[in-house]
PDB file of N, CA and C in Angstrom:
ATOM      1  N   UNK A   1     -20.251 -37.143 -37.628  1.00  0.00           N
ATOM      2  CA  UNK A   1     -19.486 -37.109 -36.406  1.00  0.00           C
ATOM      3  C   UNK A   1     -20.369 -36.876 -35.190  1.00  0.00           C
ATOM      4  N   UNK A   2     -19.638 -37.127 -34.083  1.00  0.00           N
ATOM      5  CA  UNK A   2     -20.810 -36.504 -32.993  1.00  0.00           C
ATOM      6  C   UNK A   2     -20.011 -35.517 -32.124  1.00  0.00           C
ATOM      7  N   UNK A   3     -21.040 -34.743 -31.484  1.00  0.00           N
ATOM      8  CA  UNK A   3     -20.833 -33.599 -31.070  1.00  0.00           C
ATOM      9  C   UNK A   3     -19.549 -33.646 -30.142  1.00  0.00           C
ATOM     10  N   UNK A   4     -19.394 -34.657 -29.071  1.00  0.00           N
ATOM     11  CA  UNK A   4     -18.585 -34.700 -27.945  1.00  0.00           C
ATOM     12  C   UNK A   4     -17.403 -35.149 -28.659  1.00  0.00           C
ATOM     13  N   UNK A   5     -17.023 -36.037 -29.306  1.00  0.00           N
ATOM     14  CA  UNK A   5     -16.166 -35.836 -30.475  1.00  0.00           C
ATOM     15  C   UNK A   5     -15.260 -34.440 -30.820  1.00  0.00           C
ATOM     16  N   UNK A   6     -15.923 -33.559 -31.335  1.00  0.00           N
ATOM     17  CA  UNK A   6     -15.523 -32.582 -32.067  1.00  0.00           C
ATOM     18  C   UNK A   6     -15.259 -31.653 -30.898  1.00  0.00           C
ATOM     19  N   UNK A   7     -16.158 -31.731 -30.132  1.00  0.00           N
ATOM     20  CA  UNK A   7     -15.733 -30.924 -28.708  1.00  0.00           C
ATOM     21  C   UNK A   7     -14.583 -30.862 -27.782  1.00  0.00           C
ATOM     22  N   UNK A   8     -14.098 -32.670 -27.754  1.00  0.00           N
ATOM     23  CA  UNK A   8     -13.239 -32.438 -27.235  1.00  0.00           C
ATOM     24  C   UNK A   8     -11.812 -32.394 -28.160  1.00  0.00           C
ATOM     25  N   UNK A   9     -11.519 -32.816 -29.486  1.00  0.00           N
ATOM     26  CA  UNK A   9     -10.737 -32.048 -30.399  1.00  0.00           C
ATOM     27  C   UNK A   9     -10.266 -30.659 -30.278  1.00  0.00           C
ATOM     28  N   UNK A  10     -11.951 -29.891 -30.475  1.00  0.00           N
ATOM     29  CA  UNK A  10     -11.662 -28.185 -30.733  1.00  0.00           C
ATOM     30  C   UNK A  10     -11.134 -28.327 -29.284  1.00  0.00           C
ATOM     31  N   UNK A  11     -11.252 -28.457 -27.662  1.00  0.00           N
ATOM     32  CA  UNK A  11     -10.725 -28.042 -26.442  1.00  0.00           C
ATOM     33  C   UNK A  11      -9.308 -28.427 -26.545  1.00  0.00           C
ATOM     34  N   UNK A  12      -9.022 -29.389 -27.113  1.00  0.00           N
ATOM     35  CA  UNK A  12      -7.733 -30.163 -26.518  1.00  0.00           C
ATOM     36  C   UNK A  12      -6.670 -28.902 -27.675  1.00  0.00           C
ATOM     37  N   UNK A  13      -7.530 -28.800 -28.834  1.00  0.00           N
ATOM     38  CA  UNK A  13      -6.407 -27.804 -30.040  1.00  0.00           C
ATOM     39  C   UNK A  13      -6.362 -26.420 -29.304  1.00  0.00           C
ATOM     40  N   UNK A  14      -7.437 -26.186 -28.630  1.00  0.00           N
ATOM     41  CA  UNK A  14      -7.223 -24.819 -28.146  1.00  0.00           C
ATOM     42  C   UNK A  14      -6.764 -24.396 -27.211  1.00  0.00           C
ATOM     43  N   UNK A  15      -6.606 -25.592 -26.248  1.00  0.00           N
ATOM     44  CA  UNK A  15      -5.499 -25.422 -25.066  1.00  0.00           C
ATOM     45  C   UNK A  15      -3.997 -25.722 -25.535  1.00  0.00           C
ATOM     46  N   UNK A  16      -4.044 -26.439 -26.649  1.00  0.00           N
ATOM     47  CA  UNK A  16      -2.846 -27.001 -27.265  1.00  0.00           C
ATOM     48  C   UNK A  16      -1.719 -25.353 -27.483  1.00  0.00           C
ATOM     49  N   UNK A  17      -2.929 -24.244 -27.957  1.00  0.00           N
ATOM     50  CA  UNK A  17      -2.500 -22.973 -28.826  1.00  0.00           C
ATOM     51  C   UNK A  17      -2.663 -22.210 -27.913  1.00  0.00           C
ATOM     52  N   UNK A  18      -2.915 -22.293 -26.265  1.00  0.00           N
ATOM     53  CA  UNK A  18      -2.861 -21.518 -25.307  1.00  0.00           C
ATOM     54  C   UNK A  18      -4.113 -20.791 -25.183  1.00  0.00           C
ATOM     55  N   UNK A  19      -5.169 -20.928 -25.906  1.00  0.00           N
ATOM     56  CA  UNK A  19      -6.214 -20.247 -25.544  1.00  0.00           C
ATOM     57  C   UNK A  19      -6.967 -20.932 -24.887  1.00  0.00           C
ATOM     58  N   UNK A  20      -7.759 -19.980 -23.491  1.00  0.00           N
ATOM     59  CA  UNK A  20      -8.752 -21.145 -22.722  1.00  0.00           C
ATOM     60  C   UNK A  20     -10.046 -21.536 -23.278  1.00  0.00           C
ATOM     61  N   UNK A  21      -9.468 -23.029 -22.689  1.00  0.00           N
ATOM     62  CA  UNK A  21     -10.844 -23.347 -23.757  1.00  0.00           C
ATOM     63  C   UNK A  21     -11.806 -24.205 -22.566  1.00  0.00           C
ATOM     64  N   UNK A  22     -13.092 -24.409 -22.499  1.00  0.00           N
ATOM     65  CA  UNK A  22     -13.809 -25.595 -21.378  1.00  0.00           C
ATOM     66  C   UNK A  22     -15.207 -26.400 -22.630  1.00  0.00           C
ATOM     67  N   UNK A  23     -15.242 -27.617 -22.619  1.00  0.00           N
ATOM     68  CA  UNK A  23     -16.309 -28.279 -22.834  1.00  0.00           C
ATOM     69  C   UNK A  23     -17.518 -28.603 -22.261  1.00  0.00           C
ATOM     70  N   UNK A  24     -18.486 -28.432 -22.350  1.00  0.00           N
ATOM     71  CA  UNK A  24     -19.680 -28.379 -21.812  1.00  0.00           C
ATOM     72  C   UNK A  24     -20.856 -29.484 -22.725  1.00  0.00           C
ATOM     73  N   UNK A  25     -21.512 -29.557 -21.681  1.00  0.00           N
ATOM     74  CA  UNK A  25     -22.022 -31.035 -21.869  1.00  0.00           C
ATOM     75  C   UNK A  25     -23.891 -30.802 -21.497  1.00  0.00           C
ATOM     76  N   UNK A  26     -24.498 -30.227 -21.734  1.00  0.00           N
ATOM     77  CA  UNK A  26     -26.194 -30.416 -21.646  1.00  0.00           C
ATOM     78  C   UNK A  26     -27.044 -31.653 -21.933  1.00  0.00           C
ATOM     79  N   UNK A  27     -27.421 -32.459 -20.587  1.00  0.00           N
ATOM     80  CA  UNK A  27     -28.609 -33.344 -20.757  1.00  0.00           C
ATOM     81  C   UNK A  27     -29.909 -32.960 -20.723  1.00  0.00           C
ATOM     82  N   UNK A  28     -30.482 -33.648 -21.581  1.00  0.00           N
ATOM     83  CA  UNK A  28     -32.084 -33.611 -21.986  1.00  0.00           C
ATOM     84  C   UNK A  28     -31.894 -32.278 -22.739  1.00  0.00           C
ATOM     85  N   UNK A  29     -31.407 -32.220 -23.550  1.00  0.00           N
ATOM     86  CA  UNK A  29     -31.476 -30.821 -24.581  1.00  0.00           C
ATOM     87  C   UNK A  29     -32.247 -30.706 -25.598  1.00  0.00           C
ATOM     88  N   UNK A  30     -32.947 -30.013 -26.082  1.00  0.00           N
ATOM     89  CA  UNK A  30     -33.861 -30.055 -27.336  1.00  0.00           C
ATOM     90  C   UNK A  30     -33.401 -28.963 -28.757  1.00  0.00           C
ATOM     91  N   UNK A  31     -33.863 -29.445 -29.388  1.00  0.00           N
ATOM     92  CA  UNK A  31     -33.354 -28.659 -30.913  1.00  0.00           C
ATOM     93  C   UNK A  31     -34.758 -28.072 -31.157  1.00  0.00           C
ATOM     94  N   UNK A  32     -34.491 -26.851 -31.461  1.00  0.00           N
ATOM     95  CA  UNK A  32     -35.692 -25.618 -32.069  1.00  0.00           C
ATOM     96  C   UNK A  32     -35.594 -26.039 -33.577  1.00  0.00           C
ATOM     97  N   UNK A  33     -36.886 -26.720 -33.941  1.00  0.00           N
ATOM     98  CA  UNK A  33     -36.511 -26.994 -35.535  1.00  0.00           C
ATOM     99  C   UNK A  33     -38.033 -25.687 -35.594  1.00  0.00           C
ATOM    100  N   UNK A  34     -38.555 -25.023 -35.159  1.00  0.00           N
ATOM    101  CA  UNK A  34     -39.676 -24.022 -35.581  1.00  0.00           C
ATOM    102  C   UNK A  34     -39.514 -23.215 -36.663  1.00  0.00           C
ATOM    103  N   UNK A  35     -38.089 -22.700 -36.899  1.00  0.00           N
ATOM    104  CA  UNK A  35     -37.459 -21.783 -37.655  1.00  0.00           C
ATOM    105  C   UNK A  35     -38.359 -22.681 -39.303  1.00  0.00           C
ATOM    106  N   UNK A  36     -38.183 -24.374 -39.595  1.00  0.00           N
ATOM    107  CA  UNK A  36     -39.033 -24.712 -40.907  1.00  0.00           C
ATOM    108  C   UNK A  36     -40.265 -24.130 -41.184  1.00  0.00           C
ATOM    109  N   UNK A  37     -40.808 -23.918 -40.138  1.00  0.00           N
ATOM    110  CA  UNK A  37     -42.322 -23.563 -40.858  1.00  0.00           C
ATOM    111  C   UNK A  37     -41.666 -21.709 -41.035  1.00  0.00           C
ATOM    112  N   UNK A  38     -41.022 -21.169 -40.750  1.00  0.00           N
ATOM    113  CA  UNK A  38     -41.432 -19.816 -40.810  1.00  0.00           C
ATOM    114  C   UNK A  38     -40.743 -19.194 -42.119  1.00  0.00           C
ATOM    115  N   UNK A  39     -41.532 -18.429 -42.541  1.00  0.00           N
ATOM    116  CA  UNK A  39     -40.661 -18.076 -43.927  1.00  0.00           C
ATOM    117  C   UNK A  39     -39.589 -17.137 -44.208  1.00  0.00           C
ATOM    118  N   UNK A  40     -39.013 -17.216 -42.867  1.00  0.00           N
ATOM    119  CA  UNK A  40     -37.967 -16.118 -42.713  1.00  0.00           C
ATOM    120  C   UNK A  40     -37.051 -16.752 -41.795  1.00  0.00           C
ATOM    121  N   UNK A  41     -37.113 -18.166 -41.577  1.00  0.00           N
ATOM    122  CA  UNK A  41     -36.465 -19.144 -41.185  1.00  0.00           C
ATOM    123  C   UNK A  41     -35.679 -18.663 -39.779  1.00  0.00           C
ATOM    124  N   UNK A  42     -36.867 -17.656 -39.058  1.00  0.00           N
ATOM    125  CA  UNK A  42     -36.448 -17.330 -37.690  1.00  0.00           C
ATOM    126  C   UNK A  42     -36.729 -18.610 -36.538  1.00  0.00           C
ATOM    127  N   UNK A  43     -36.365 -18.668 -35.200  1.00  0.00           N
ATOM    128  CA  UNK A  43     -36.440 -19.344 -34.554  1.00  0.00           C
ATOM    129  C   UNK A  43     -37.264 -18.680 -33.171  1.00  0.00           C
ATOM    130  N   UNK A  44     -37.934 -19.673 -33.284  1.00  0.00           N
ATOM    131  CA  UNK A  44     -39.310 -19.503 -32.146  1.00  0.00           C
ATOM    132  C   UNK A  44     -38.714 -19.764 -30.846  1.00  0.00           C
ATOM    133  N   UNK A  45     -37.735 -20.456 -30.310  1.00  0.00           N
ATOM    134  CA  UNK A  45     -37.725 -20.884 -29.345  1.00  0.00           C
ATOM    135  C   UNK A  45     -38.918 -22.109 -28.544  1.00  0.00           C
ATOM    136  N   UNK A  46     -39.114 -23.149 -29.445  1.00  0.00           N
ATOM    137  CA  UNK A  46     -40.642 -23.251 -29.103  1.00  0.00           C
ATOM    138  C   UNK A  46     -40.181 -24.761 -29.220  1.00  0.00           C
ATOM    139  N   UNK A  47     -40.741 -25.767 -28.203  1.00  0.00           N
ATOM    140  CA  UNK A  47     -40.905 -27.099 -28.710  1.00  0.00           C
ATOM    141  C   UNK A  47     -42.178 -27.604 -28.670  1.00  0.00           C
ATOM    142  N   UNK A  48     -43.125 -27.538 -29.900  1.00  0.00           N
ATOM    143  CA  UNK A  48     -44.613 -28.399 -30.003  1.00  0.00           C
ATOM    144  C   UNK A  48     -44.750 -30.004 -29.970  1.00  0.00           C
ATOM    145  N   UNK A  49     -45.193 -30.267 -29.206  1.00  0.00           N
ATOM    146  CA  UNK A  49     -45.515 -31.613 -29.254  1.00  0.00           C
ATOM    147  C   UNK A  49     -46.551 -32.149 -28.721  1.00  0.00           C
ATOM    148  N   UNK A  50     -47.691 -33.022 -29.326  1.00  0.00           N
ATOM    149  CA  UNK A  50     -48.805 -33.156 -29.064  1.00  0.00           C
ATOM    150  C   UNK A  50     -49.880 -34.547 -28.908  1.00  0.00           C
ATOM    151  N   UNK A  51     -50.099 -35.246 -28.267  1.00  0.00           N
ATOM    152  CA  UNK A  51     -50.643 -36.214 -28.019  1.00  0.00           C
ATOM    153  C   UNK A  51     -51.860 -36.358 -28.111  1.00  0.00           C
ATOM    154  N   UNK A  52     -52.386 -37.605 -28.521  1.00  0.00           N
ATOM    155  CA  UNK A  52     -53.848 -37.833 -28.561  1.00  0.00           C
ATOM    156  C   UNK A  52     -54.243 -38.510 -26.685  1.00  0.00           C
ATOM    157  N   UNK A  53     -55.756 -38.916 -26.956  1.00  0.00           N
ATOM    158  CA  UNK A  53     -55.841 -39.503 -25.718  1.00  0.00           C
ATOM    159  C   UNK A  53     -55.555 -40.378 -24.902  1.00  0.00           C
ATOM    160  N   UNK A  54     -54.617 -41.352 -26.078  1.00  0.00           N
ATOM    161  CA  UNK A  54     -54.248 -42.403 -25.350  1.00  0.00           C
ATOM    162  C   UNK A  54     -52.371 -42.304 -25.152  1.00  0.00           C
ATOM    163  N   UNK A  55     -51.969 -40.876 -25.076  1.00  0.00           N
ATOM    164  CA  UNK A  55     -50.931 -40.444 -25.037  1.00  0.00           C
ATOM    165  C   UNK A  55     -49.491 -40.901 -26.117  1.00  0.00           C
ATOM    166  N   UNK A  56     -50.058 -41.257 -27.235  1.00  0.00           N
ATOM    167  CA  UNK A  56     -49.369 -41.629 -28.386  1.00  0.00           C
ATOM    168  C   UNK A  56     -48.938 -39.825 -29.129  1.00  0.00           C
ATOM    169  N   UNK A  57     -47.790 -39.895 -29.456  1.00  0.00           N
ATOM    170  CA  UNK A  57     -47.365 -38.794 -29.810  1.00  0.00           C
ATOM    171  C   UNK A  57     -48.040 -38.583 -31.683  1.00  0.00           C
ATOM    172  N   UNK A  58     -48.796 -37.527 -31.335  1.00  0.00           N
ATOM    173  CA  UNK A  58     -49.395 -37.473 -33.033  1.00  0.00           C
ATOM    174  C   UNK A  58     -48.685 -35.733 -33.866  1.00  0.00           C
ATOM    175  N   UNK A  59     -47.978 -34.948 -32.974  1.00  0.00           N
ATOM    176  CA  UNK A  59     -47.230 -34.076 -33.499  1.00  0.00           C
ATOM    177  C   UNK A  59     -46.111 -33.902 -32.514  1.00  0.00           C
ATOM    178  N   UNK A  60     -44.838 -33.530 -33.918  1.00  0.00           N
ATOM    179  CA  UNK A  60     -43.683 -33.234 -33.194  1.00  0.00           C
ATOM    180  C   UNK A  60     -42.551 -32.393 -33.906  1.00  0.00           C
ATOM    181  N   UNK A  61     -42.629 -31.047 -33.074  1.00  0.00           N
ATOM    182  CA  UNK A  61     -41.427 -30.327 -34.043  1.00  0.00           C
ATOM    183  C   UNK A  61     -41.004 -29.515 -33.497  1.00  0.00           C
ATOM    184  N   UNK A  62     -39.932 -30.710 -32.891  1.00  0.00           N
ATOM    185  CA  UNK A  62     -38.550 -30.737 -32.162  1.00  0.00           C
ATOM    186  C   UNK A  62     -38.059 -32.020 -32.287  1.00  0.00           C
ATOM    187  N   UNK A  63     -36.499 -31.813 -31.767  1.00  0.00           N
ATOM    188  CA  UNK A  63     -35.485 -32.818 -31.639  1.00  0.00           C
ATOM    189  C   UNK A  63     -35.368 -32.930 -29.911  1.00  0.00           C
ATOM    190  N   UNK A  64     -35.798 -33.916 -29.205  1.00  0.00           N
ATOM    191  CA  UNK A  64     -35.064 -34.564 -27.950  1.00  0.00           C
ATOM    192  C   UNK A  64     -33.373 -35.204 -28.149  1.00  0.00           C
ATOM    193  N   UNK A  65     -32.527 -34.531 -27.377  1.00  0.00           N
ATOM    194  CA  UNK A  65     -31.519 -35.495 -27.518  1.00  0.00           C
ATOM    195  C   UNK A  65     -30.788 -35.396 -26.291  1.00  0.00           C
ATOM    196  N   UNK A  66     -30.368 -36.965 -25.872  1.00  0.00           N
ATOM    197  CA  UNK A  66     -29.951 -37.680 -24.642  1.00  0.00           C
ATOM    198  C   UNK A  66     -29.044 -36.362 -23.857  1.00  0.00           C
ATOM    199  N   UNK A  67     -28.184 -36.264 -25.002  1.00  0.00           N
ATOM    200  CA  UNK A  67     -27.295 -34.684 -24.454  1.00  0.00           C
ATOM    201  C   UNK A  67     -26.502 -34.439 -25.585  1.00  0.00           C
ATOM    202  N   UNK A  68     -25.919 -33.051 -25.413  1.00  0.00           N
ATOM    203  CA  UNK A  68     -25.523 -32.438 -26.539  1.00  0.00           C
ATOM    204  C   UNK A  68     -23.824 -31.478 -25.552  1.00  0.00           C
ATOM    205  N   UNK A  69     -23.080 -31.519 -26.456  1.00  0.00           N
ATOM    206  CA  UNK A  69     -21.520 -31.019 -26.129  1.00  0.00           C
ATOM    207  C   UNK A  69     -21.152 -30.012 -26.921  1.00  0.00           C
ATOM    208  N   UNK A  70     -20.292 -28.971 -26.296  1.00  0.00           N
ATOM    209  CA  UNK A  70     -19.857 -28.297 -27.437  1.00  0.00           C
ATOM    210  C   UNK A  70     -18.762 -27.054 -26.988  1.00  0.00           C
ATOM    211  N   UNK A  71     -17.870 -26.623 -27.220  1.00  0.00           N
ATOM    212  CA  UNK A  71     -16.936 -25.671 -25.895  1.00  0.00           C
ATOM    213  C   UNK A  71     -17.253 -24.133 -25.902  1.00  0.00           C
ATOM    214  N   UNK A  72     -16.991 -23.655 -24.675  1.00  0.00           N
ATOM    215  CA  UNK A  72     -16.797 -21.973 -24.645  1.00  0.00           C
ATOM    216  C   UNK A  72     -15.338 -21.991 -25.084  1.00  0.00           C
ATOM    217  N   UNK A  73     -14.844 -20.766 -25.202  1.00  0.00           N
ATOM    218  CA  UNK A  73     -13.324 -20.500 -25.594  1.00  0.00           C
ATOM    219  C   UNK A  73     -13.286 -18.847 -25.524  1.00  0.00           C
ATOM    220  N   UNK A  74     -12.284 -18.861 -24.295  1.00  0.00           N
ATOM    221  CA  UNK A  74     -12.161 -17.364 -23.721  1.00  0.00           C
ATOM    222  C   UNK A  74     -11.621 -16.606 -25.162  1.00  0.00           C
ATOM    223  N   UNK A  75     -12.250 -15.585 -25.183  1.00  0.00           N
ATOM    224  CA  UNK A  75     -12.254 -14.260 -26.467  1.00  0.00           C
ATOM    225  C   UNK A  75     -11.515 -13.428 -25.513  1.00  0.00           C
ATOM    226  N   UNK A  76     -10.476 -12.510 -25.834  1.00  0.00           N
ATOM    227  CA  UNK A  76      -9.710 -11.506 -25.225  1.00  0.00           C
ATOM    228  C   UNK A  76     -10.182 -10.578 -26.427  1.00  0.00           C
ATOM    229  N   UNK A  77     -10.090  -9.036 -26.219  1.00  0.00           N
ATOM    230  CA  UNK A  77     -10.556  -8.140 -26.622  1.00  0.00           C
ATOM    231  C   UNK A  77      -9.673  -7.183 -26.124  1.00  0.00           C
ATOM    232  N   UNK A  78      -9.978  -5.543 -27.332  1.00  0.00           N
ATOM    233  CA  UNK A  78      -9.160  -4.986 -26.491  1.00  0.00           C
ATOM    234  C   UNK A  78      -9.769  -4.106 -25.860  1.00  0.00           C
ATOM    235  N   UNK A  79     -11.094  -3.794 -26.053  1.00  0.00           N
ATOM    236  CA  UNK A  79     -11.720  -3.930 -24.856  1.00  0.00           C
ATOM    237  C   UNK A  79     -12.107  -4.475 -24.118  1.00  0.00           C
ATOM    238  N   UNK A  80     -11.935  -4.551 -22.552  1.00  0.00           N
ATOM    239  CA  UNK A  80     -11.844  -5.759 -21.970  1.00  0.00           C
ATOM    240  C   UNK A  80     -13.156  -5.680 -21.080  1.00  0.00           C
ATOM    241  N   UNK A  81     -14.268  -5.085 -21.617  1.00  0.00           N
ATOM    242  CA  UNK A  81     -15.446  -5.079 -20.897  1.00  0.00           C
ATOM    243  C   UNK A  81     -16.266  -6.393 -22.198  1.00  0.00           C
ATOM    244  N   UNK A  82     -15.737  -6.532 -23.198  1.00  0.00           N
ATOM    245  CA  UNK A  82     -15.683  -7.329 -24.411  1.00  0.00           C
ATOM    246  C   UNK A  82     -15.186  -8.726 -24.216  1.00  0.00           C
ATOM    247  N   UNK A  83     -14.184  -9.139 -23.195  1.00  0.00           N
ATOM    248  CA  UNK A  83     -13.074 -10.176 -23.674  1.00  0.00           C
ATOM    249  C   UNK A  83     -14.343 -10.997 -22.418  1.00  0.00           C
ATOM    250  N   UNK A  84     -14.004 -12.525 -22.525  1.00  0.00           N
ATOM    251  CA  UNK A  84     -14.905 -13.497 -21.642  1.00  0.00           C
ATOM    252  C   UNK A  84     -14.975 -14.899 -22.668  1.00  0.00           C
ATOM    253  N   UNK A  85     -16.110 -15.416 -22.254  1.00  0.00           N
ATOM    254  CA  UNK A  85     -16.168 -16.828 -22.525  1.00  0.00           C
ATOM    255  C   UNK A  85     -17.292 -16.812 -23.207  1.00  0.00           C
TER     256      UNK A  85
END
């Protein structure tokens, strides 16, 4: 499936059930795949990527993607220093 897809499903069901919901949409987003090399499958926050001299890409570990979707959905709490998006 793709992301904007499912995004706007989960918004449309969750306004459907009265909870606020908003979709959000990030261009030029990248995926942290660093977490593979580590053996505790934490995440670096890190995108490596590395070129030779004639600027041909010879390492890469990350995901580029065009853009990526996905919703907030207001949480009520009963503490309300807790409740938000």
């Amino acid at each position: 499936g793709q992301c904007w897809v499912f995004a706007a499903l989960q918004n449309t069901l969750m306004r459907t059930v009265g909870i606020g919901s908003r979709q959000l949409t990030a261009f030029g987003a990248w995926l942290d795949n660093s977490n593979l090399r580590d053996k505790h499958r934490k995440l670096h926050h890190v995108a490596d990527e590395y070129y030779d001299i004639n600027g041909t890409t010879v390492y890469l570990e990350s995901q580029a993607w065009n853009y990526h979707s996905w919703n907030d959905i207001w949480m009520r709490r009963n503490n309300e220093t807790l409740s938000g998006w």
